[in-house]
Protein backbone atom coordinates (compact mmCIF):
# COMPACT_ATOMS: atom_id res chain seq x y z
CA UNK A 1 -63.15 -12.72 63.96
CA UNK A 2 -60.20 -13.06 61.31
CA UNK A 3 -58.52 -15.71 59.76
CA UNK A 4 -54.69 -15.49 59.22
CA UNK A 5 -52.32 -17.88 57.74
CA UNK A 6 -48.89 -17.66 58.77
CA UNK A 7 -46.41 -18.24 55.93
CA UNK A 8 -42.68 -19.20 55.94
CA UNK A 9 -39.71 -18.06 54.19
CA UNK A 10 -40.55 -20.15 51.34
CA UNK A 11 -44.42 -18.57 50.88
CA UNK A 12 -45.37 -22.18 52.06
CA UNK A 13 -48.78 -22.10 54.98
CA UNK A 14 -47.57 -23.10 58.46
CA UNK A 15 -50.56 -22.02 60.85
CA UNK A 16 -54.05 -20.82 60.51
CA UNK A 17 -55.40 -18.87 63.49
CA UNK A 18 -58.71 -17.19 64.04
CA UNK A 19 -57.13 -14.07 65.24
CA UNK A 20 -57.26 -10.20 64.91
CA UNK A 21 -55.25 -7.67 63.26
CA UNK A 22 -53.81 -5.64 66.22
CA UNK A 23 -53.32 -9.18 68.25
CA UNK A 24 -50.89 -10.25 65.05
CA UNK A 25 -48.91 -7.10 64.98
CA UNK A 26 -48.14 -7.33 68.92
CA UNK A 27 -46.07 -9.92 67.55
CA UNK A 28 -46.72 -12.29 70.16
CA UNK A 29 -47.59 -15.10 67.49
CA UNK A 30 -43.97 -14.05 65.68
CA UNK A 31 -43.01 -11.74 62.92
CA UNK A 32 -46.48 -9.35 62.07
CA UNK A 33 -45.04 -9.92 58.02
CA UNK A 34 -45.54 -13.35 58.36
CA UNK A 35 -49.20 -13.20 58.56
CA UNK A 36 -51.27 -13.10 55.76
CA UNK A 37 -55.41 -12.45 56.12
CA UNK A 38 -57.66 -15.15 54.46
CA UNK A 39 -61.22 -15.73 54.22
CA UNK A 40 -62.94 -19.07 55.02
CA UNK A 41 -65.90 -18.20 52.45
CA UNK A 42 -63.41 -17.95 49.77
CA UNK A 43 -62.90 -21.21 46.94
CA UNK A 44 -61.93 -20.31 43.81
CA UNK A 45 -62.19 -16.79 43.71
CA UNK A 46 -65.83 -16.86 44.84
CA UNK A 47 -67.00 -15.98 48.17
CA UNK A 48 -69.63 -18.52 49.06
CA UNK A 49 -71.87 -15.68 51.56
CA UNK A 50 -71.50 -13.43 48.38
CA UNK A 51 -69.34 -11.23 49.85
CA UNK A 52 -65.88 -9.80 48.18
CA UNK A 53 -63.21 -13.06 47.64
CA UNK A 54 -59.99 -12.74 49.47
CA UNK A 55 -56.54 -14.46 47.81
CA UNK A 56 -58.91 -17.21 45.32
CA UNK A 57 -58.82 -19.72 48.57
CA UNK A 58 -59.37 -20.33 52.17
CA UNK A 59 -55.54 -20.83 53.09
CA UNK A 60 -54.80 -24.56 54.68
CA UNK A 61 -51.58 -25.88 56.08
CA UNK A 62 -48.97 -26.79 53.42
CA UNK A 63 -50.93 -24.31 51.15
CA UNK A 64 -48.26 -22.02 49.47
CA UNK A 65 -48.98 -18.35 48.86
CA UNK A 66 -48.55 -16.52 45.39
CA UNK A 67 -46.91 -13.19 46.22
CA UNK A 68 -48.08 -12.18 42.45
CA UNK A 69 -51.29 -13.83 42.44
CA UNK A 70 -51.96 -12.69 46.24
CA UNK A 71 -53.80 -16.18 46.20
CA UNK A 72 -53.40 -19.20 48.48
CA UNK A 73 -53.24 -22.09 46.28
CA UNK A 74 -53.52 -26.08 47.48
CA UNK A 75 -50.79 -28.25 47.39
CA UNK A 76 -50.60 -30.04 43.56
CA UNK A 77 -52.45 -33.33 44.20
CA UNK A 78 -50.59 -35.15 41.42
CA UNK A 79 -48.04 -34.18 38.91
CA UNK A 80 -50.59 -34.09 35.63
CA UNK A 81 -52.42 -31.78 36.75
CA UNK A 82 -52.99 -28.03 35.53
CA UNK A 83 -53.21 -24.93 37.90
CA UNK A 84 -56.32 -23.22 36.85
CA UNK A 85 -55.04 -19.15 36.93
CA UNK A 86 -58.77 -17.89 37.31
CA UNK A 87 -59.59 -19.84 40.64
CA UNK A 88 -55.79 -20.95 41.63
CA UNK A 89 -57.14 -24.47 42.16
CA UNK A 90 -55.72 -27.77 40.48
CA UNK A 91 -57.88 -29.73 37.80
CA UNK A 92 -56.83 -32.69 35.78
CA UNK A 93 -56.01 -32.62 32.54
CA UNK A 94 -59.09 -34.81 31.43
CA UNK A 95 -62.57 -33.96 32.93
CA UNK A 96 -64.24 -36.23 35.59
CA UNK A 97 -66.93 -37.79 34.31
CA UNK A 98 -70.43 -36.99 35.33
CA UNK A 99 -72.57 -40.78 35.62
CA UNK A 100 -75.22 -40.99 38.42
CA UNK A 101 -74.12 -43.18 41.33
CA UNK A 102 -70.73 -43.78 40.20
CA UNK A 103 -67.79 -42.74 42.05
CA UNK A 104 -64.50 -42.00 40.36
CA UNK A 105 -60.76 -41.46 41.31
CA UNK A 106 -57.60 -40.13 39.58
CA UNK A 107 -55.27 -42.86 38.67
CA UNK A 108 -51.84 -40.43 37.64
CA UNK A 109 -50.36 -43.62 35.67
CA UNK A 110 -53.12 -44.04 33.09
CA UNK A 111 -53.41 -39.99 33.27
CA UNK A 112 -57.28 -40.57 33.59
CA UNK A 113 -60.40 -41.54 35.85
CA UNK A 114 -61.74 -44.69 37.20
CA UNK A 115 -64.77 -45.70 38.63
CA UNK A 116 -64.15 -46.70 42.49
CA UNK A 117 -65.92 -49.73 43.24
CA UNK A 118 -68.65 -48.66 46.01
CA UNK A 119 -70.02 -52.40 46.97
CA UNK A 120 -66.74 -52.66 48.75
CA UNK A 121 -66.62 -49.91 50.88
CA UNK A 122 -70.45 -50.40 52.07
CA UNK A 123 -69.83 -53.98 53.12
């Protein structure tokens, strides 16, 4: 079967369906030109099976669509951050660090990453 992600006038992911071709241009599930094919092996312009990507990612509700790109990108998860143009995902403009056991989340007003303090969330 095929994934499809319908798209609205603004390029902006409404539905995903696992659907076929000829079933989408019946137009039963709305205009055919709406729908847009994605793969759900595809993140970041790599197919995960090894197979050819399709449109950098899996598409996802509130995902827009690059007409140019012909890639589904994720909504921005905070205003700092930089659209990578290879894999169409976000990163932040400083690297997470990398420290064995730690956990760490983006804090947008400092523009950086803190740890997240673990001992709380396992009691």
């Amino acid at each position: 079967m095929s994934h499809f992600a319908q798209i609205d006038i603004n390029n902006i992911v409404t539905k995903v369906l696992v659907i076929e071709q000829d079933v989408i241009d019946t137009g039963m599930f709305g205009d055919p030109e709406s729908w847009i094919q994605t793969s759900y092996s595809t993140v970041g312009g790599v197919h995960t099976l090894g197979g050819t990507p399709l449109r950098k990612n899996y598409a996802g509700i509130g995902y827009s669509y690059n007409v140019l790109r012909d890639a589904f990108i994720p909504p921005k998860p905070f205003p700092s951050w930089i659209l990578n143009e290879t894999t169409c995902l976000w990163e932040a403009p400083v690297p997470i660090p990398v420290e064995e056991g730690k956990i760490f989340g983006w804090n947008e007003e400092t523009r950086s990453w803190v740890e997240i303090n673990t001992s709380i969330i396992q009691n």
